[in-house]
N, C-alpha and C. Protein backbone atom coordinates (compact mmCIF):
# COMPACT_ATOMS: atom_id res chain seq x y z
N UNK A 1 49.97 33.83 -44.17
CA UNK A 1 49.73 35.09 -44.85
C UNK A 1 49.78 36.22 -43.83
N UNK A 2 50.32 37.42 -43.74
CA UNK A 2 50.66 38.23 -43.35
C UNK A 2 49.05 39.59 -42.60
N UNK A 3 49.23 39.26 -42.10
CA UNK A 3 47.77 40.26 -41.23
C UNK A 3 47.79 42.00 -41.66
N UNK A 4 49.04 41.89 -41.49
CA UNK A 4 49.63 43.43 -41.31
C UNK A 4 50.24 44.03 -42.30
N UNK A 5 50.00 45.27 -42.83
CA UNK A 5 51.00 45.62 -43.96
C UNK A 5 52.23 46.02 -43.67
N UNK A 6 52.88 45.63 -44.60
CA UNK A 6 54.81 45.59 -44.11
C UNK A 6 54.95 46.96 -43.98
N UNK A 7 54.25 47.86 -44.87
CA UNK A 7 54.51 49.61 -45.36
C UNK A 7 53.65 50.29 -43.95
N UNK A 8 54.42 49.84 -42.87
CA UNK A 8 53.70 50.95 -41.74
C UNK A 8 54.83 51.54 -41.25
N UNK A 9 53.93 52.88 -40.42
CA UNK A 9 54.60 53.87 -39.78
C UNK A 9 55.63 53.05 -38.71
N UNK A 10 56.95 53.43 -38.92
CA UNK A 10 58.14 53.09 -38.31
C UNK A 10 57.88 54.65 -36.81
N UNK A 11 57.97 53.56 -35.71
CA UNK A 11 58.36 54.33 -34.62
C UNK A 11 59.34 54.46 -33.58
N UNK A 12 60.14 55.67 -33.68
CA UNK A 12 61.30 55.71 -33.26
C UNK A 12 61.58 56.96 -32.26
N UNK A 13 61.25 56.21 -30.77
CA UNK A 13 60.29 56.93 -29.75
C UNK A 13 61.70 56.68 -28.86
N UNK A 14 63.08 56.33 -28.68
CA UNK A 14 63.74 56.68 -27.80
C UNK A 14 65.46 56.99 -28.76
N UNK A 15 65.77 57.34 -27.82
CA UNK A 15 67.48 57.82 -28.26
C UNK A 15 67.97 56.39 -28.43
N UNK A 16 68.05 55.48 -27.99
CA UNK A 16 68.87 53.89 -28.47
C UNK A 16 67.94 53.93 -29.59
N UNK A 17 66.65 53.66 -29.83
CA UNK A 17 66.09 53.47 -31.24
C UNK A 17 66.71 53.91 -32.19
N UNK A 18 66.62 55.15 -32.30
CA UNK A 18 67.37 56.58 -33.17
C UNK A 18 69.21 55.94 -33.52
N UNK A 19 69.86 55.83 -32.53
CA UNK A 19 70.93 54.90 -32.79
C UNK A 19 71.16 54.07 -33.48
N UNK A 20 70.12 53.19 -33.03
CA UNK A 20 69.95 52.07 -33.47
C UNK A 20 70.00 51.83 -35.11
N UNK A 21 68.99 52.63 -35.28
CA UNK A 21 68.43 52.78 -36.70
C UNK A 21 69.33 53.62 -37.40
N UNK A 22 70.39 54.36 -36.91
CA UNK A 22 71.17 55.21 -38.20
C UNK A 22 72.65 54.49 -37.79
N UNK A 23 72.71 53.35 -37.08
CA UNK A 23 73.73 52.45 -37.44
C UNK A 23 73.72 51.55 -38.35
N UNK A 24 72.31 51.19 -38.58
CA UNK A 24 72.18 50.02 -39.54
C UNK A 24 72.12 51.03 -40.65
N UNK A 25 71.61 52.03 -41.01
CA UNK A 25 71.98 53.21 -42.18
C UNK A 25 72.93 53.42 -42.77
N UNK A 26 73.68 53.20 -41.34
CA UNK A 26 75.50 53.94 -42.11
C UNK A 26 75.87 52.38 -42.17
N UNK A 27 75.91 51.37 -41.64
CA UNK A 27 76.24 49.69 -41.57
C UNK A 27 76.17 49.41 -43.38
N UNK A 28 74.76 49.76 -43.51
CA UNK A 28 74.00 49.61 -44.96
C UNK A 28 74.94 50.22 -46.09
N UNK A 29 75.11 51.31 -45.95
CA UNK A 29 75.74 52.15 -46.42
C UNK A 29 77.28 51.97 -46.81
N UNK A 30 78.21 51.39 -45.58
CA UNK A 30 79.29 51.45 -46.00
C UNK A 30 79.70 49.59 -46.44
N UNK A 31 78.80 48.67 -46.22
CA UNK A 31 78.82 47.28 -46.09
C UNK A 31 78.16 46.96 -47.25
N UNK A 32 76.65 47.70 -47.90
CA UNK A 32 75.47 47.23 -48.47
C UNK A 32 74.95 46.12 -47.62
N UNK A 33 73.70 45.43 -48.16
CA UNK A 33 72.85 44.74 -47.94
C UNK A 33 73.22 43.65 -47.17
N UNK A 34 72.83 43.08 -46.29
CA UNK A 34 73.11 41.80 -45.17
C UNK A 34 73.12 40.41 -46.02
N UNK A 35 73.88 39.74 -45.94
CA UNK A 35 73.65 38.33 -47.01
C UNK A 35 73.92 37.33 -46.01
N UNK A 36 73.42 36.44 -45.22
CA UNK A 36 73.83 35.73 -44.64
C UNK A 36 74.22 34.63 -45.30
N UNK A 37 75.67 34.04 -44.55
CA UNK A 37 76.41 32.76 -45.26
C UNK A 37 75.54 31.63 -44.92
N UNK A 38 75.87 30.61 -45.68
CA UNK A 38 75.60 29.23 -45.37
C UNK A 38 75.43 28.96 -44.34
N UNK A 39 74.26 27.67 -43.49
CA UNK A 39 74.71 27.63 -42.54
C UNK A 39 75.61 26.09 -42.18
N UNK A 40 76.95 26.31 -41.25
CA UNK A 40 77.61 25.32 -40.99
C UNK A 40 77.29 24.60 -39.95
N UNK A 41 77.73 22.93 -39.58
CA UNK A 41 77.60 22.54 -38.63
C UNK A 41 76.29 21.94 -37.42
N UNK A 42 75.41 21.65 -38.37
CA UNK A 42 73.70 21.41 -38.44
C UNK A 42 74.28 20.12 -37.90
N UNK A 43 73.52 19.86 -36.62
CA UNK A 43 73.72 18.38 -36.18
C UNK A 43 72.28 17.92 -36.19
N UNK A 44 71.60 17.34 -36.80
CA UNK A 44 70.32 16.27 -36.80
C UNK A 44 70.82 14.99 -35.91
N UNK A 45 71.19 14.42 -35.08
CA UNK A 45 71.36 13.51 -34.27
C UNK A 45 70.26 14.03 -33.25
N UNK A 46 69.05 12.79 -33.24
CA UNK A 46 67.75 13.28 -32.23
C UNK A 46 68.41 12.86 -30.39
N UNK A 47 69.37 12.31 -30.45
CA UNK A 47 69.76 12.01 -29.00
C UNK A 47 70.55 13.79 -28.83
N UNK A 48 71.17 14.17 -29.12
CA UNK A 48 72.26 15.44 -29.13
C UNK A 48 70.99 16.62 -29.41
N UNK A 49 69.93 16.71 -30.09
CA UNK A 49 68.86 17.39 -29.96
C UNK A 49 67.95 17.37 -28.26
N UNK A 50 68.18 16.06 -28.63
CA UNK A 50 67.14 15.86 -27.35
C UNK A 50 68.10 16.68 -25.83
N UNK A 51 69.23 16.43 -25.69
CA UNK A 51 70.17 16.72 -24.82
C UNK A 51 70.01 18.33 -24.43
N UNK A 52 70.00 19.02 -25.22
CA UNK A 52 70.12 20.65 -26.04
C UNK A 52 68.84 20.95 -25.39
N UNK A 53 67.96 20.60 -25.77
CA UNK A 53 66.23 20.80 -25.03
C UNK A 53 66.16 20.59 -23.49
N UNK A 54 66.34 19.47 -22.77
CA UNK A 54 66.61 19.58 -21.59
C UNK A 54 67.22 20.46 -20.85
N UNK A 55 68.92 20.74 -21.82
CA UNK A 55 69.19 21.90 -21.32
C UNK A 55 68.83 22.78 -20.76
N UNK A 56 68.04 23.08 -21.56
CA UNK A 56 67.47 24.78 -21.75
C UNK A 56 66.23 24.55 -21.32
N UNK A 57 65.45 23.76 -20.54
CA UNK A 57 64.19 23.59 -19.89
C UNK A 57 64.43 23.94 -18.28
């Protein structure tokens, strides 16, 4: 459950922020709403998991 209310003051305290935020405006705007596709290519093999983790340790 959520601590925080979603409806808070947005702060947009540098020039990349400001960017930031009226790219995804105009993104929004000329694209609409984000839908992400399916996802492809999910490997559940716990040896090829396990491999991936070491990796990155």
């Amino acid at each position: 459950m959520a601590t925080k209310s979603f409806y808070e003051t947005m702060v947009i305290d540098t020039p990349e922020a400001a960017a930031n935020l009226a790219k995804a405006i105009d993104d929004y705007e000329q694209y609409g709403a984000y839908r992400p596709g399916p996802t492809q290519g999910v490997c559940t093999d716990p040896e090829v998991i396990k491999k991936i983790k070491e990796a990155w340790q």
